[in-house]
Protein backbone atom coordinates (compact mmCIF):
# COMPACT_ATOMS: atom_id res chain seq x y z
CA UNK A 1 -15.55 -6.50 -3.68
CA UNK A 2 -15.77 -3.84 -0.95
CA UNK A 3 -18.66 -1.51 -0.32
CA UNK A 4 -18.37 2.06 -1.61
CA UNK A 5 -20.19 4.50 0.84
CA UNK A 6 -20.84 8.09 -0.09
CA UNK A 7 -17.43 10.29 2.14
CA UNK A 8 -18.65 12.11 4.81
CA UNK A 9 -15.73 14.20 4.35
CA UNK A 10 -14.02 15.79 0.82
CA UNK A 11 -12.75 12.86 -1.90
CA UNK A 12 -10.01 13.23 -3.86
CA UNK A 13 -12.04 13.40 -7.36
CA UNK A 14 -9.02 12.08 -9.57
CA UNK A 15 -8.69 9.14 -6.93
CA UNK A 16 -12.61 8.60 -7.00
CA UNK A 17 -12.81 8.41 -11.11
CA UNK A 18 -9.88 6.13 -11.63
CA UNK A 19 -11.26 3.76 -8.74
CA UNK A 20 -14.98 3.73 -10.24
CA UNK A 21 -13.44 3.00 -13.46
CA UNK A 22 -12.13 -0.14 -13.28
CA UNK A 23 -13.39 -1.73 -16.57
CA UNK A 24 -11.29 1.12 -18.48
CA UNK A 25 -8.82 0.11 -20.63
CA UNK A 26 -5.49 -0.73 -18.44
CA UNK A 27 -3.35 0.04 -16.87
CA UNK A 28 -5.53 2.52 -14.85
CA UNK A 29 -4.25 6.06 -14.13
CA UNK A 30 -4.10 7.36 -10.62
CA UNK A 31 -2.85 10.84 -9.54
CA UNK A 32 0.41 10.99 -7.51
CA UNK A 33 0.35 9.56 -4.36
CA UNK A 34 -1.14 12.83 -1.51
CA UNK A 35 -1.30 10.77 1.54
CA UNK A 36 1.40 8.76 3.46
CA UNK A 37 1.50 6.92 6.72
CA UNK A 38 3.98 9.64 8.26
CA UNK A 39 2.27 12.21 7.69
CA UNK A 40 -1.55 10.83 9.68
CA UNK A 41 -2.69 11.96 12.63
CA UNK A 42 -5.41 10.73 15.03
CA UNK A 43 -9.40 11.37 14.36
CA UNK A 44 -8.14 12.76 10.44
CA UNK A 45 -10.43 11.58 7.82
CA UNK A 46 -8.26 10.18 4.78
CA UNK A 47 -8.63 8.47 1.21
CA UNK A 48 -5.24 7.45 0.23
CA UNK A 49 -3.78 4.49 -1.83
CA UNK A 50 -1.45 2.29 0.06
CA UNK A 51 0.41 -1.08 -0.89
CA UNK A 52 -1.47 -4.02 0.83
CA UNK A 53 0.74 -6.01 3.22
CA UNK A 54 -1.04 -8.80 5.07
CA UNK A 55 -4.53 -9.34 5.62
CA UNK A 56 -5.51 -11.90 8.90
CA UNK A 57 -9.40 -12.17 9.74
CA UNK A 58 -10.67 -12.12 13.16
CA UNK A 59 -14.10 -12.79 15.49
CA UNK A 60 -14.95 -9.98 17.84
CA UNK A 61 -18.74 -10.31 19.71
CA UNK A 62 -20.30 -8.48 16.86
CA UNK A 63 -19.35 -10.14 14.05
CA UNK A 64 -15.98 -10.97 11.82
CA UNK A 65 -13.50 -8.17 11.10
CA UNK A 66 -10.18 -7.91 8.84
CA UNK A 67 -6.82 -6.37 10.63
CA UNK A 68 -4.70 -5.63 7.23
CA UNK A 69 -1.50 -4.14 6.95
CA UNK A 70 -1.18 -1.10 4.46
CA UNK A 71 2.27 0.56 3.59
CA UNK A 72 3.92 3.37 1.71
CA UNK A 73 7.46 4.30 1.46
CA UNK A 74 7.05 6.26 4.85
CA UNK A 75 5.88 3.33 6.41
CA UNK A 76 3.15 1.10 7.59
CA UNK A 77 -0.32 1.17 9.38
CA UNK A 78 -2.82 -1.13 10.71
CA UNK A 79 -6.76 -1.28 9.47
CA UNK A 80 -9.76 -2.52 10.17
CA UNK A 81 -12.75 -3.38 8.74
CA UNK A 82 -15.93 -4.25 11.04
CA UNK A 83 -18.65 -6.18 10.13
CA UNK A 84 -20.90 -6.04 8.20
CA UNK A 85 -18.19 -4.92 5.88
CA UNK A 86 -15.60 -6.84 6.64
CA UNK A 87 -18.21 -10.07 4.83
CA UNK A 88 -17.71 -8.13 1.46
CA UNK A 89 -13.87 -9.80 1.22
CA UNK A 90 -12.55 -12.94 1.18
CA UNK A 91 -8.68 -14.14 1.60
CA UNK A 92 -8.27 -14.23 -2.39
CA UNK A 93 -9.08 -10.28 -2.13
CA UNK A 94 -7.02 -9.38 0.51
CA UNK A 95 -3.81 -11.05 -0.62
CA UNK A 96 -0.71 -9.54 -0.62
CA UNK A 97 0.71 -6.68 -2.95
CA UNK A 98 -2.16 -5.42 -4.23
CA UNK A 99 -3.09 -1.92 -4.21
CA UNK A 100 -5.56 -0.34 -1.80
CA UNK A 101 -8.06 2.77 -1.80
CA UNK A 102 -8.47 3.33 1.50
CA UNK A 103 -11.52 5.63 3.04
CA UNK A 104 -11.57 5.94 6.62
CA UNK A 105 -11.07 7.49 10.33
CA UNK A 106 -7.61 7.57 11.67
CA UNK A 107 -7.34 6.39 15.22
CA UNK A 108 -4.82 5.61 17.62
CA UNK A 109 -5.36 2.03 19.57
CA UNK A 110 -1.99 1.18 22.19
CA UNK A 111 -0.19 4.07 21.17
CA UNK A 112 0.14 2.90 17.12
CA UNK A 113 -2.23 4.55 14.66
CA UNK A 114 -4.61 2.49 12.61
CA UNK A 115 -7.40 3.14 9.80
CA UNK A 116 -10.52 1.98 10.31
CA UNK A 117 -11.77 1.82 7.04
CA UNK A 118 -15.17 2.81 5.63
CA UNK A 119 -14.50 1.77 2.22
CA UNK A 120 -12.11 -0.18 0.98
CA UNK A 121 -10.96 -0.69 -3.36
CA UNK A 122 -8.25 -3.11 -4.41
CA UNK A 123 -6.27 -3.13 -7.65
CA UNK A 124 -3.73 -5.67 -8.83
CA UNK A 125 -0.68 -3.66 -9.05
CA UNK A 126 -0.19 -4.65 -12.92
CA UNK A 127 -3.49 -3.26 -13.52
CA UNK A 128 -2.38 0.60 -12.70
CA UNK A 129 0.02 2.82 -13.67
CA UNK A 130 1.87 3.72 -10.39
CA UNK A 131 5.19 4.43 -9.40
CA UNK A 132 6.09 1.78 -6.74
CA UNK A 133 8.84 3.63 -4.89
CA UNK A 134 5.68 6.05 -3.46
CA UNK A 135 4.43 2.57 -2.19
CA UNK A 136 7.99 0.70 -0.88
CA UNK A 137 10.92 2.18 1.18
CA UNK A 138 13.45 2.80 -1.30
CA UNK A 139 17.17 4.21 -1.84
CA UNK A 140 18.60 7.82 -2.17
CA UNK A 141 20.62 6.35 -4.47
CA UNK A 142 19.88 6.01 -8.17
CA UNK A 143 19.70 2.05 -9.26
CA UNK A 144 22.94 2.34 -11.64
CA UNK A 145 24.93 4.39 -8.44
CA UNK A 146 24.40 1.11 -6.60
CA UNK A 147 24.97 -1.29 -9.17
CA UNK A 148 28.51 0.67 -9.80
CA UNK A 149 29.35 0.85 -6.16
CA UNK A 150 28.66 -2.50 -5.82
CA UNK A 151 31.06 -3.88 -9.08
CA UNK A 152 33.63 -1.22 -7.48
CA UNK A 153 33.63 -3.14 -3.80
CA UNK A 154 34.52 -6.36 -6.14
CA UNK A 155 36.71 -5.42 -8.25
CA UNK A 156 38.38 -3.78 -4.85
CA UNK A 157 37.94 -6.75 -2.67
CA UNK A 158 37.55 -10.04 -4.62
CA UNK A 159 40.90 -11.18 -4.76
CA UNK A 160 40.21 -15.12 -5.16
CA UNK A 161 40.75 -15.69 -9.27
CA UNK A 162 37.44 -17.50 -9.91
CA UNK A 163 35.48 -14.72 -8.40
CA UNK A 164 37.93 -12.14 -10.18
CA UNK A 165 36.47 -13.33 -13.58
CA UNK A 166 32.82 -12.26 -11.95
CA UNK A 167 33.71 -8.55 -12.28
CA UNK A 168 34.93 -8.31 -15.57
């Protein structure tokens, strides 16, 4: 699903080949993540690969549209799709925690920036190589640091002798 249009505006090639690639053997390799939701500005063309949130469809006069929810670790930002694009998906595509390609205008609609998107890919995260703390906010602190501080605060603070035996 979702209709490729030729960019009116420079692609990211590495982005482009790994998205028209698909039937490659997986996982599929994508470049680092370039674009994040803190870092958009109104009317800036983008093509960027964000972590799909929500999806909800809608009904305006001219047609159906999609309002989805795409993320990174910097945040999160509305899009649309219009019809007669927004046909090309169905709830089953637009489900939660998949990855998207995203192609598309930057705009700002009540003060909160939003996409509307041109063209639209979707991976299932399993199916790409990726490094998922580009796509979810995330800790400063290494994994093991937190597991460690956390065994510290009981072993400090767990004085019932039940819950002792947890920390040793």
């Amino acid at each position: 699903p979702g209709n490729d249009t030729l960019s009116p505006f420079p692609v990211n090639e590495k982005i482009a080949k790994a998205a028209n690639n698909v039937s490659e053997s997986l996982p599929i390799q994508l470049p680092p993540k370039e674009v994040f939701v803190s870092d958009l500005q109104p009317n800036q063309m983008i093509r960027g690969l964000f972590l799909l949130e929500s999806a909800r469809q809608g009904q305006a006069r001219n047609g159906p549209f999609w309002t989805i929810s795409l993320q990174d670790s910097t945040g999160k930002l509305d899009g649309k799709i219009w019809s007669p694009r927004s046909e090309d998906f169905t709830d089953s595509d637009l489900r939660p925690g998949r990855l998207a390609l995203a192609e598309g205008r930057v705009t700002s609609y009540n003060e909160q920036l939003q996409i509307n998107i041109d063209m639209l890919r979707l991976f299932d995260v399993d199916s790409v190589d990726l490094d998922m703390a580009d796509y979810v906010p995330s800790s400063a602190t290494a994994p093991a640091q937190l597991l460690e501080n956390l065994e510290n605060l009981c072993r400090t603070n767990l004085h019932y002798k039940p819950w002792k035996k947890l920390t040793s």
